[in-house]
N, C-alpha and C. Protein backbone atom coordinates (compact mmCIF):
# COMPACT_ATOMS: atom_id res chain seq x y z
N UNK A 1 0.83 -1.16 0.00
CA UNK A 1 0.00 0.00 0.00
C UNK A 1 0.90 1.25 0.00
N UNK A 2 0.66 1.93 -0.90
CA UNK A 2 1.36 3.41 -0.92
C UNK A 2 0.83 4.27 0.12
N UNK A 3 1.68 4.82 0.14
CA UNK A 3 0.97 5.98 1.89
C UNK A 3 1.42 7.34 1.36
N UNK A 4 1.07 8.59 1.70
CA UNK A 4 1.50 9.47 0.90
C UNK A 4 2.71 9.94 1.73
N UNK A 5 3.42 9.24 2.32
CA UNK A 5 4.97 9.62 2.97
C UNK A 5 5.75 8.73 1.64
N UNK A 6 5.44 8.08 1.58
CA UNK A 6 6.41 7.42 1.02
C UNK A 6 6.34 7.57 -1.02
N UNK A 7 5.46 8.39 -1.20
CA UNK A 7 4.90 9.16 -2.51
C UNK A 7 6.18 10.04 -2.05
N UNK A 8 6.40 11.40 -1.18
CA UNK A 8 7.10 12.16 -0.85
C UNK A 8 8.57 12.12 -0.20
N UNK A 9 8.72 10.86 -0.21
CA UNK A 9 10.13 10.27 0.09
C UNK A 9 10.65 9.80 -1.68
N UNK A 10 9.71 9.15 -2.85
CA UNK A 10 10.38 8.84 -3.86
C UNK A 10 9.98 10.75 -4.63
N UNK A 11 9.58 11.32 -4.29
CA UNK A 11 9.61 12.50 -5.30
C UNK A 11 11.19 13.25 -4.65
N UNK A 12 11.11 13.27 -3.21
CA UNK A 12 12.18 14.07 -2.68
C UNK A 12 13.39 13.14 -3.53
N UNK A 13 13.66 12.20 -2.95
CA UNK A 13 14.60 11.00 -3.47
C UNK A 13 14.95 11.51 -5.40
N UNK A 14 13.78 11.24 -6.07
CA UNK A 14 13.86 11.97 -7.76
C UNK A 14 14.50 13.46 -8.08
N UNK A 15 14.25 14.03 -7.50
CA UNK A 15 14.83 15.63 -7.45
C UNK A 15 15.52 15.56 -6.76
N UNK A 16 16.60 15.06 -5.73
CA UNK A 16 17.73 14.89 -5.25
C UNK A 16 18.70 14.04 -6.26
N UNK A 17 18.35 12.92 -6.94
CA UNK A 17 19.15 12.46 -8.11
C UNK A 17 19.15 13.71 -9.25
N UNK A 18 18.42 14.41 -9.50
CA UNK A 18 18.23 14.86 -10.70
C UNK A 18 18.89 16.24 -10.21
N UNK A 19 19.11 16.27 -9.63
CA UNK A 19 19.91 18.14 -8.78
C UNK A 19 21.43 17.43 -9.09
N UNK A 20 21.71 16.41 -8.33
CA UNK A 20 22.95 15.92 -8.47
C UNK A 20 23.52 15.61 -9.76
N UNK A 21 22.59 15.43 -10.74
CA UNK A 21 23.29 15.08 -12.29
C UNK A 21 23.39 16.54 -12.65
N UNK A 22 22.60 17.23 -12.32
CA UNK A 22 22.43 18.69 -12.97
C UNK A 22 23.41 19.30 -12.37
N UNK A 23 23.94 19.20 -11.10
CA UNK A 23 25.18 20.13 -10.84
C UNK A 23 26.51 19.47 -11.50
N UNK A 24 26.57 17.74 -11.52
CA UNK A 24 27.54 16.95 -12.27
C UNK A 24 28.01 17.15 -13.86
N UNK A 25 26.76 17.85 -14.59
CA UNK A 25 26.79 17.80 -15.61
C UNK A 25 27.20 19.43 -15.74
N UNK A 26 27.03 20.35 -14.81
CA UNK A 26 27.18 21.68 -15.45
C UNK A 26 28.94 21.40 -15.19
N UNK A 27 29.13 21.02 -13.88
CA UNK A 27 31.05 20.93 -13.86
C UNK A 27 31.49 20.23 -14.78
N UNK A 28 31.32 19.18 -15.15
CA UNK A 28 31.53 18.24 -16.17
C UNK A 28 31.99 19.25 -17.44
N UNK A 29 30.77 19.53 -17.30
CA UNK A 29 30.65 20.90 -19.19
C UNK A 29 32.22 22.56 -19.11
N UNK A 30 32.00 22.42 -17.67
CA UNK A 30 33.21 23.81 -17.12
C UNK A 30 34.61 23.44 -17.71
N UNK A 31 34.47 22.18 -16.84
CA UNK A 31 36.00 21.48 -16.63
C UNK A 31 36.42 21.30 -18.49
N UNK A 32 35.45 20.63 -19.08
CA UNK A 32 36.09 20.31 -20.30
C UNK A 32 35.94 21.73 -21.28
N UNK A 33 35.50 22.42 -20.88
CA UNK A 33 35.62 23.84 -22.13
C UNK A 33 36.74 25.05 -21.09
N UNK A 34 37.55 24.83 -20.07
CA UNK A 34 38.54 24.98 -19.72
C UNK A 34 40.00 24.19 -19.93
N UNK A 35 39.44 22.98 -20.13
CA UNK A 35 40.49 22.07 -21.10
C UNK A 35 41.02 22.63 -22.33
N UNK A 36 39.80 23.00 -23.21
CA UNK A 36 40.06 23.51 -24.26
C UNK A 36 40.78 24.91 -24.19
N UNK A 37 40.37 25.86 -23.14
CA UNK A 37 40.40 27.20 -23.45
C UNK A 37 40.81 27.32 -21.92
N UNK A 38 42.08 27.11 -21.35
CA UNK A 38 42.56 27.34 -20.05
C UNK A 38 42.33 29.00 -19.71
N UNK A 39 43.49 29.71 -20.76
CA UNK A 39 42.75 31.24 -20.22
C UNK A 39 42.03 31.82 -21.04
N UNK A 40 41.35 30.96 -21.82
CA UNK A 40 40.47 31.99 -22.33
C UNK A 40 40.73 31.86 -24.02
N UNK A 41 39.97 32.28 -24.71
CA UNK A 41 40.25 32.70 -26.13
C UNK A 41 41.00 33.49 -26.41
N UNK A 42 41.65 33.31 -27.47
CA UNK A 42 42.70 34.47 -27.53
C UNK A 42 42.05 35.85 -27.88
N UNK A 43 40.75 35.84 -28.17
CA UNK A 43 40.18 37.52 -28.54
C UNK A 43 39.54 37.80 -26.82
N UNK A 44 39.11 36.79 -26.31
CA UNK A 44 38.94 37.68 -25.02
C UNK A 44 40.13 37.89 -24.01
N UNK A 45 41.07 37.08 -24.61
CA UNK A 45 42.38 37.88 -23.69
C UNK A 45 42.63 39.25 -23.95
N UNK A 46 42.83 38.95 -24.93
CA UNK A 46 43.34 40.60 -25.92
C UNK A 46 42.20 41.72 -25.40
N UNK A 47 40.85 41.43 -25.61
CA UNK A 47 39.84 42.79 -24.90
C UNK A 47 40.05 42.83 -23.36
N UNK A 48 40.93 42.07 -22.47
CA UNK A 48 40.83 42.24 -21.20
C UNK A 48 42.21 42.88 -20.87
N UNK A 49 43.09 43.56 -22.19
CA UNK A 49 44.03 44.57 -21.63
C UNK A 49 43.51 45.98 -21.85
N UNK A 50 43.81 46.77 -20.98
CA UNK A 50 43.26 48.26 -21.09
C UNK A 50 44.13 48.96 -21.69
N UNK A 51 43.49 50.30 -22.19
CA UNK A 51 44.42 50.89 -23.03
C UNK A 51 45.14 51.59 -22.66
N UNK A 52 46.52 52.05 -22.61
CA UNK A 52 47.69 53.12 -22.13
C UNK A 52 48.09 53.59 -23.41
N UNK A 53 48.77 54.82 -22.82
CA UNK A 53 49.57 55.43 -23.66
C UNK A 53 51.18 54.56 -24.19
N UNK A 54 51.27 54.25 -24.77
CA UNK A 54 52.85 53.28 -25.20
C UNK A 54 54.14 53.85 -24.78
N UNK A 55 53.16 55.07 -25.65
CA UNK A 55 54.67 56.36 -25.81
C UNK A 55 54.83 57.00 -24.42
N UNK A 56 53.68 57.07 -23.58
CA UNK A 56 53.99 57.47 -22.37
C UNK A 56 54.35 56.84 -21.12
N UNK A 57 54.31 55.72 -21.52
CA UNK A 57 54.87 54.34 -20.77
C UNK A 57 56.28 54.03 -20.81
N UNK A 58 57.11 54.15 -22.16
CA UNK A 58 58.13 53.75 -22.56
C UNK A 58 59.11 55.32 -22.36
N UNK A 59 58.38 56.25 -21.84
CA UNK A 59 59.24 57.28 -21.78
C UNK A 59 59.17 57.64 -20.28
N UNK A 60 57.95 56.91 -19.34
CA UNK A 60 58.45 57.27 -17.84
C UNK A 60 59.31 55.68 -17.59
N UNK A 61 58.93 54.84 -18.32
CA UNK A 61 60.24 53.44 -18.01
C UNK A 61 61.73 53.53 -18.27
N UNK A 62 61.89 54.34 -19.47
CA UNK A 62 63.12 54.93 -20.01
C UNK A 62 63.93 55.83 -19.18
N UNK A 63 63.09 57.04 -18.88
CA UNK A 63 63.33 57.67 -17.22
C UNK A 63 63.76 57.14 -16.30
N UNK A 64 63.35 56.45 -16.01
CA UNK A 64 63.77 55.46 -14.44
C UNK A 64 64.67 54.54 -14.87
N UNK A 65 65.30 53.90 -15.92
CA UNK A 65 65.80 52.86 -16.26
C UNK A 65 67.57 53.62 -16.90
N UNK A 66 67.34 54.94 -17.35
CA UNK A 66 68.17 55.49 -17.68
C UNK A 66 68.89 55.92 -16.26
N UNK A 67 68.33 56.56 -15.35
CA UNK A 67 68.69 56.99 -13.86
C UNK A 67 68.93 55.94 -13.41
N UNK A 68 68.85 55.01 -13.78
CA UNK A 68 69.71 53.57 -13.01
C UNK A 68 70.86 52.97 -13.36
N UNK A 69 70.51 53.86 -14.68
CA UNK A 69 72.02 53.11 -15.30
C UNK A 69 73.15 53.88 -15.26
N UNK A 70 74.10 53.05 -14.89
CA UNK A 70 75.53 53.98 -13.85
C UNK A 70 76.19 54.68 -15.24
N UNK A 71 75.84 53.79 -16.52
CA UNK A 71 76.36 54.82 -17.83
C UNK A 71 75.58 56.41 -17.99
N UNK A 72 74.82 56.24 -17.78
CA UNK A 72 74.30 57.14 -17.98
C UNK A 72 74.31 58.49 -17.42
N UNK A 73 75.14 59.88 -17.93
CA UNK A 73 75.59 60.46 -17.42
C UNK A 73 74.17 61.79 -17.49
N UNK A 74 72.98 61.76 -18.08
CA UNK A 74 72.16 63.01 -17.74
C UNK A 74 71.23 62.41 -16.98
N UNK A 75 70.93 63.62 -15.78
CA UNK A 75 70.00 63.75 -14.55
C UNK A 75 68.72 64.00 -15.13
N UNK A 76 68.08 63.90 -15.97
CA UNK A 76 66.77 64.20 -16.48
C UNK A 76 65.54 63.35 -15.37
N UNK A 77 65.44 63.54 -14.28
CA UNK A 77 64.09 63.29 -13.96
C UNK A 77 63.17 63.71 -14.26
N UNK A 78 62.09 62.78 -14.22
CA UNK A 78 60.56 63.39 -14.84
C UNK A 78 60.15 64.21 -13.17
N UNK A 79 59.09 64.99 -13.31
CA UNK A 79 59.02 65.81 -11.97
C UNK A 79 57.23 64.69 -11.73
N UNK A 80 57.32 64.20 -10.59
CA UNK A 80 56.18 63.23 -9.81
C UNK A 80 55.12 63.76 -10.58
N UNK A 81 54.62 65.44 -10.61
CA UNK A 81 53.30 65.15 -11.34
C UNK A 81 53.00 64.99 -12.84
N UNK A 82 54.18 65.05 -13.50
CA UNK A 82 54.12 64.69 -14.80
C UNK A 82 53.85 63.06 -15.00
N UNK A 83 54.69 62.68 -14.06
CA UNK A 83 54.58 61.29 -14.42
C UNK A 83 53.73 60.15 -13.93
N UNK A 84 52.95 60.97 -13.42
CA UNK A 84 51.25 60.99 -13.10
C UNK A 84 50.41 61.01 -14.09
N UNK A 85 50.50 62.25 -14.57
CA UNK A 85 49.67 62.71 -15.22
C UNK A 85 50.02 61.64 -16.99
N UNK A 86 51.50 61.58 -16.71
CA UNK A 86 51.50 60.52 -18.25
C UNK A 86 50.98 59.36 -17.67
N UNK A 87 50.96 58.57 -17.14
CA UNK A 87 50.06 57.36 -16.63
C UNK A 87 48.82 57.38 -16.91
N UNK A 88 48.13 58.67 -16.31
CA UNK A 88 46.38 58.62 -16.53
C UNK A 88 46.30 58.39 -14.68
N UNK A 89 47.21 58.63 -14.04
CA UNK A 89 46.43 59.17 -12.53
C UNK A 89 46.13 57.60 -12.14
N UNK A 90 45.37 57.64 -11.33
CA UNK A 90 44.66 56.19 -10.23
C UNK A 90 44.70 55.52 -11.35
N UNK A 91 43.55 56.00 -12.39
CA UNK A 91 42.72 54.95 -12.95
C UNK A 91 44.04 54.50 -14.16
N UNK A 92 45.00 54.86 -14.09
CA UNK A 92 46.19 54.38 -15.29
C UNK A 92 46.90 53.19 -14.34
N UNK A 93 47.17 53.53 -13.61
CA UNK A 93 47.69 52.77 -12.30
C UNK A 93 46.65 51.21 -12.15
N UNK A 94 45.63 51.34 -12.15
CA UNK A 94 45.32 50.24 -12.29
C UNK A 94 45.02 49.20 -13.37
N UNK A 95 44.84 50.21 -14.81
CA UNK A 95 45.06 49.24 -16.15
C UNK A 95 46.51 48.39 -15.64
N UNK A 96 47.47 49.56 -15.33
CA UNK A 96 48.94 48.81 -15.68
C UNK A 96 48.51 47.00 -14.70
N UNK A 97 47.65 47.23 -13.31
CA UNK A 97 47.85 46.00 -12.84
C UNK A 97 47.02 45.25 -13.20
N UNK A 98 45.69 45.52 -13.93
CA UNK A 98 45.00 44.39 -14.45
C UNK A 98 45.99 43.57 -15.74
N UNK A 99 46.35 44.60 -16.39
CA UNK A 99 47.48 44.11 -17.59
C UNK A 99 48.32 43.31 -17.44
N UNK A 100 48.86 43.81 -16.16
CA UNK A 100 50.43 42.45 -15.68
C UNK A 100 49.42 41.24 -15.96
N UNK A 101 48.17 40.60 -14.89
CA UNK A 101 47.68 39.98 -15.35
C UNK A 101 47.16 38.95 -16.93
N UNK A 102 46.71 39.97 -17.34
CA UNK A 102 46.38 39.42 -18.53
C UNK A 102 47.85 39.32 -18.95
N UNK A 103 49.00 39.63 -19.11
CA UNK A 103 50.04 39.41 -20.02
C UNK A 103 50.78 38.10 -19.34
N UNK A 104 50.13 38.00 -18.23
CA UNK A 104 50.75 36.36 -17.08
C UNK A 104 49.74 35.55 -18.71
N UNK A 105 48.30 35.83 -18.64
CA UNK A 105 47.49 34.63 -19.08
C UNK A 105 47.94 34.35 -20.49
N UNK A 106 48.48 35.88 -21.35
CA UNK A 106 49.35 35.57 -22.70
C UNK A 106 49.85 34.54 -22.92
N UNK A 107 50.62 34.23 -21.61
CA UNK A 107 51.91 33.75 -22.18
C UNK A 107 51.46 32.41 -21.94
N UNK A 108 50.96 32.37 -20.65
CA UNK A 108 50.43 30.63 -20.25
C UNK A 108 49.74 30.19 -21.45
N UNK A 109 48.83 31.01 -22.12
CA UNK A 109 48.10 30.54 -23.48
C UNK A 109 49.00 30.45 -24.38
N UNK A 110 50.15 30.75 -24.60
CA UNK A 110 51.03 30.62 -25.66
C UNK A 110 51.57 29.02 -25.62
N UNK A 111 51.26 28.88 -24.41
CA UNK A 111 52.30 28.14 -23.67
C UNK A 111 51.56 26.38 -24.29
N UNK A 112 50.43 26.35 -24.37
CA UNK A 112 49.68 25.31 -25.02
C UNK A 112 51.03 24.88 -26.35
N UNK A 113 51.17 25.62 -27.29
CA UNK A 113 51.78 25.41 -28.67
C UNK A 113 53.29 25.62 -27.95
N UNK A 114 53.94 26.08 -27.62
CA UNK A 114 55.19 26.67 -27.61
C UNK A 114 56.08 26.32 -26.17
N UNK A 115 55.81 25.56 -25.80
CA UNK A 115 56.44 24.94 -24.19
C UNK A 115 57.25 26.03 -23.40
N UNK A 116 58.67 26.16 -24.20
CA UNK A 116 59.84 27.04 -24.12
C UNK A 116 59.14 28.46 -23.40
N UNK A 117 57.69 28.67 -23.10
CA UNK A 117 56.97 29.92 -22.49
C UNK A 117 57.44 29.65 -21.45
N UNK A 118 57.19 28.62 -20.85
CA UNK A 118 57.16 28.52 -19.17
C UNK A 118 57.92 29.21 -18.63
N UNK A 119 59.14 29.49 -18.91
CA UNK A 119 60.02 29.87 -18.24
C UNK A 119 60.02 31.89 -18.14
N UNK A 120 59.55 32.09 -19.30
CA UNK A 120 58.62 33.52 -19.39
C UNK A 120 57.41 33.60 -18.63
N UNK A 121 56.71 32.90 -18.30
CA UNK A 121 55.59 33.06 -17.81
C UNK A 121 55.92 32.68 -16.07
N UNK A 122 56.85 32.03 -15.52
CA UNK A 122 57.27 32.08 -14.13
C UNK A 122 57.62 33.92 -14.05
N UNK A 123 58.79 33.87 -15.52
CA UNK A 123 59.03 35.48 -14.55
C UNK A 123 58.29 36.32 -14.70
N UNK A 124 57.22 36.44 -15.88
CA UNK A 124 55.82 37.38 -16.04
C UNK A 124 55.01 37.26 -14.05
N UNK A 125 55.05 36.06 -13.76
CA UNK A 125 53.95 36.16 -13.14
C UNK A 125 54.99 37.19 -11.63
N UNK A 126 55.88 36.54 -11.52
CA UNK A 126 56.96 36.91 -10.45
C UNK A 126 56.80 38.79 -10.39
N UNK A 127 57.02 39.21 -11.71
CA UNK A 127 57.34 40.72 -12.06
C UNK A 127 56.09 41.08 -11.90
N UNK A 128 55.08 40.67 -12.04
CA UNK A 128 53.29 40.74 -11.78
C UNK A 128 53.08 41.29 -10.68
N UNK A 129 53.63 40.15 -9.48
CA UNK A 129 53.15 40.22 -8.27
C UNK A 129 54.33 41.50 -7.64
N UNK A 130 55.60 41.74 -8.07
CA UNK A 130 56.54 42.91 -7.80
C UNK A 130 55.39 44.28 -8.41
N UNK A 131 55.37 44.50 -9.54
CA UNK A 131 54.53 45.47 -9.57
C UNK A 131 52.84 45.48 -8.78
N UNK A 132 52.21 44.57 -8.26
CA UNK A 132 51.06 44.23 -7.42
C UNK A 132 51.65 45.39 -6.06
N UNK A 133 52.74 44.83 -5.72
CA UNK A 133 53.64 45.43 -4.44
C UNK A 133 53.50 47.00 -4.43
N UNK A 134 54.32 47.32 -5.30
CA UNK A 134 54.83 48.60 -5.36
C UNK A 134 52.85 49.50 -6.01
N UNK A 135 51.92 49.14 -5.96
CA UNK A 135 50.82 49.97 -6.74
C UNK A 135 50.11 49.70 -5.23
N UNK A 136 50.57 48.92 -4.58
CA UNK A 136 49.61 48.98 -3.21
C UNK A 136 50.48 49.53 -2.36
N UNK A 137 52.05 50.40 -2.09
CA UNK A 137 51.93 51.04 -1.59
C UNK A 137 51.86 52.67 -2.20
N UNK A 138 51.57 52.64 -3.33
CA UNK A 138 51.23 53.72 -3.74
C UNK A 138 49.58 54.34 -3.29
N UNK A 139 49.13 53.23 -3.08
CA UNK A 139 47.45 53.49 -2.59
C UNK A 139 47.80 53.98 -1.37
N UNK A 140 48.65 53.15 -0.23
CA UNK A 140 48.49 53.37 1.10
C UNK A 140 49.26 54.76 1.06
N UNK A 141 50.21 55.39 0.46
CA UNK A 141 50.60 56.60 0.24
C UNK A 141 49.59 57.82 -0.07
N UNK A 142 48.76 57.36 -1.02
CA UNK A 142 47.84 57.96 -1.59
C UNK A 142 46.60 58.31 -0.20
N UNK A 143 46.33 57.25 0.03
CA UNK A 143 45.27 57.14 1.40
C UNK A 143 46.30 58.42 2.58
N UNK A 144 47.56 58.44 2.98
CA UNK A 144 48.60 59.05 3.88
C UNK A 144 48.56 60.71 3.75
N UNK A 145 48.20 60.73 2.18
CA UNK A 145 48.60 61.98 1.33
C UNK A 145 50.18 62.33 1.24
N UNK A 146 50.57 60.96 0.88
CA UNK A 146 52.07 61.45 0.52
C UNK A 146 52.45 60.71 -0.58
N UNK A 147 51.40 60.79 -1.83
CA UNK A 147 51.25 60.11 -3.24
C UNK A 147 52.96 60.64 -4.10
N UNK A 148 52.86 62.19 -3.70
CA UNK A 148 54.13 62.84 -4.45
C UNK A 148 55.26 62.16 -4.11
N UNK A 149 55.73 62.06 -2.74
CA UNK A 149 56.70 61.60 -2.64
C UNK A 149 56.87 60.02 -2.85
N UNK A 150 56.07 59.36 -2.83
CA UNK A 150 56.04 57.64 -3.45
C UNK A 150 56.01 57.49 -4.79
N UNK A 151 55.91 58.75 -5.64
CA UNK A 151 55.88 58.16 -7.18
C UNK A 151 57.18 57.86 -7.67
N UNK A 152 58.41 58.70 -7.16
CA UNK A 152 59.64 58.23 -7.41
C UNK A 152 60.03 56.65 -6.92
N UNK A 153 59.35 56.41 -6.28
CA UNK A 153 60.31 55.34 -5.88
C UNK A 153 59.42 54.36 -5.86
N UNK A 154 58.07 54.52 -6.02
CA UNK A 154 56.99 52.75 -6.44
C UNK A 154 56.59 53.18 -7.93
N UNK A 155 56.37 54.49 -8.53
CA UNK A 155 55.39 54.32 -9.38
C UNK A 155 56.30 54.09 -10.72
N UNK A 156 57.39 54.51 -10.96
CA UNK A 156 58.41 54.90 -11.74
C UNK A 156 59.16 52.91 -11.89
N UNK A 157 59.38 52.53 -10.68
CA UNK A 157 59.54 51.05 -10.73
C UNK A 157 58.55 50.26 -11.43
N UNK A 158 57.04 50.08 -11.15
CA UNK A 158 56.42 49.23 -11.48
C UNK A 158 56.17 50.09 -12.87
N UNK A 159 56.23 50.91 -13.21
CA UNK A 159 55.82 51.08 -15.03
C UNK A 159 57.22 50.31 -15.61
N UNK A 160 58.55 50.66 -15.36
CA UNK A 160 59.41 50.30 -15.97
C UNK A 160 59.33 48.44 -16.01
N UNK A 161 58.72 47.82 -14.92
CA UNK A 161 58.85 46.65 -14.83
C UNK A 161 57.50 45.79 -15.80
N UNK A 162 56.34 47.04 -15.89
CA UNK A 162 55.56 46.31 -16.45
C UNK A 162 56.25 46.44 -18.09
N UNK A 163 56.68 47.91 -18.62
CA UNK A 163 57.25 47.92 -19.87
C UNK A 163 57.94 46.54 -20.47
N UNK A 164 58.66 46.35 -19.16
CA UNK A 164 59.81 45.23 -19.69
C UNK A 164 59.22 44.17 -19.95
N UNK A 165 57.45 43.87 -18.80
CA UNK A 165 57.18 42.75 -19.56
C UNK A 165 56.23 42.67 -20.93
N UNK A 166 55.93 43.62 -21.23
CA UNK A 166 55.18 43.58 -22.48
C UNK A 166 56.19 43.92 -23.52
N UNK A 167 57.59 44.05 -23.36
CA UNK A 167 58.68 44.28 -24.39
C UNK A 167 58.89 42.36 -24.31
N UNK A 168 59.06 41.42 -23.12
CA UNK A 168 58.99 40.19 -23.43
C UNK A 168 57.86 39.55 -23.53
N UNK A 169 56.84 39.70 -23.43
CA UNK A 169 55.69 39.25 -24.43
C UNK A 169 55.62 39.29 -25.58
N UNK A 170 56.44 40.36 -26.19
CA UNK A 170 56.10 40.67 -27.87
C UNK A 170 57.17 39.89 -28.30
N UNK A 171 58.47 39.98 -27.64
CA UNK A 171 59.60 39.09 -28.27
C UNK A 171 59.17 37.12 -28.09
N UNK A 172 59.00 37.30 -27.38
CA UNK A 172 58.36 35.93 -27.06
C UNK A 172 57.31 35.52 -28.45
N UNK A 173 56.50 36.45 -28.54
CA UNK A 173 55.69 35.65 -29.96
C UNK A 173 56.26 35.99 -30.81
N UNK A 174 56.94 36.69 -31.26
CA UNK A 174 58.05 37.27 -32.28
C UNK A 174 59.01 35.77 -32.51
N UNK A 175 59.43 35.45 -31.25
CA UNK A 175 60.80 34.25 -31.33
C UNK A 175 60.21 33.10 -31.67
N UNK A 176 58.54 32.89 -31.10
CA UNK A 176 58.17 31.58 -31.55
C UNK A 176 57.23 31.82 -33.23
N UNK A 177 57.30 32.87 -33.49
CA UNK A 177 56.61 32.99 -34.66
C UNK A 177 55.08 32.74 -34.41
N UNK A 178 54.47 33.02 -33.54
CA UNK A 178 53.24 32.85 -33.27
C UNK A 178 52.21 33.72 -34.30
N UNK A 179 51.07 32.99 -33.89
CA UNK A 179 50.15 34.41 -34.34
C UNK A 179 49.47 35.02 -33.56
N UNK A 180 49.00 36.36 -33.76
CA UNK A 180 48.61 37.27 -33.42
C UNK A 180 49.61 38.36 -32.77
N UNK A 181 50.37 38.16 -33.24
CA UNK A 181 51.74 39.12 -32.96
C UNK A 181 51.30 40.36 -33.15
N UNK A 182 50.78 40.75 -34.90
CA UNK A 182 50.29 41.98 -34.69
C UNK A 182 49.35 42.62 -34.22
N UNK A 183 48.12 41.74 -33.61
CA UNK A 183 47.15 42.44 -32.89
C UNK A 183 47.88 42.83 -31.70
N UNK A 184 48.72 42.16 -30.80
CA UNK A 184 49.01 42.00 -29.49
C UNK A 184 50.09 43.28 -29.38
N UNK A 185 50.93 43.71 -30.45
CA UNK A 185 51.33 44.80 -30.43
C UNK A 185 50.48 45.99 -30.76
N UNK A 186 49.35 45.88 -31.07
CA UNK A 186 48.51 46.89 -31.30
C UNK A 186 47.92 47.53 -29.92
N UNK A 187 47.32 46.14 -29.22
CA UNK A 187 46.69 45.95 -27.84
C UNK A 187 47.40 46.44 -26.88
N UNK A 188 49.02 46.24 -27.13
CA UNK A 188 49.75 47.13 -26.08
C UNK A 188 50.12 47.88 -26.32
């Protein structure tokens, strides 16, 4: 004899199997179209770098990289609010760190076809998390109100360090002959 508990023990029981295939089947579906596409497609990598100035990137990295170098005999510092203002302020400051990012996922995606990445993509991610450093104490400076005096010495570092890595990103698909070389120099 059916009793209506036990009607409501096989319906609960049916929609407890059927929840469990349905959450089995959506991971199932994740896991294998992350197989395929670990970071992503290569066109939604490319729309997830923001846009900077190149020329104004490669000339406050040049700045700081020239003042480091013991050859280098002219004092040309950039003065803190210029080299602010070539960034694009806060909101430039943080393209540069979403970018380190995406240029970590470049390379790991390169890295499918071209093995020889890995060893670019340890120091992408390494130089990532160095510029991560130096843009968070530029905030806590910023929060202090002593933004001016921290741009010499965090903000001027992490542009030159991100420069360097999107100068080895490009050589990197350049050396393996990849494609999309020329979008990716466009993108940066």
């Amino acid at each position: 004899m059916i009793t209506i508990r036990s009607v409501y023990f096989f319906v609960f029981v049916a929609i407890f199997i059927v929840s469990i295939l349905a959450v089995g089947t959506f991971f199932y579906l994740r896991y294998q179209r992350r197989q395929r596409y670990p970071y992503g497609k290569w066109e939604n990598l490319l729309s997830r770098l923001g846009t900077l100035d190149r020329n104004n990137i490669a000339c406050i990295a040049q700045g700081f990289l020239d003042r480091n170098d013991e050859r280098s005999g002219d004092e040309q510092d950039l003065d803190p609010d210029r080299i602010w203002h070539l960034l694009g302020g806060m909101e430039g400051l943080e393209i540069v760190e979403r970018n380190c990012a995406v240029l970590v996922d470049l390379v790991f995606y390169v890295q499918q076809w071209y093995p020889e990445a890995l060893l670019v993509a340890e120091q992408l991610r390494q130089n990532a998390r160095e510029v991560e450093w130096h843009i968070e104490r530029l905030r806590g400076a910023a929060k202090r109100g002593r933004l001016k005096t921290a741009i010499p010495d965090y903000l001027e570092q992490a542009v030159a360090i991100y420069y360097r890595m999107t100068q080895e990103v490009i050589a990197l698909y350049r050396q393996g002959d990849l494609p999309g070389l020329a979008d990716l120099q466009r993108s940066l």
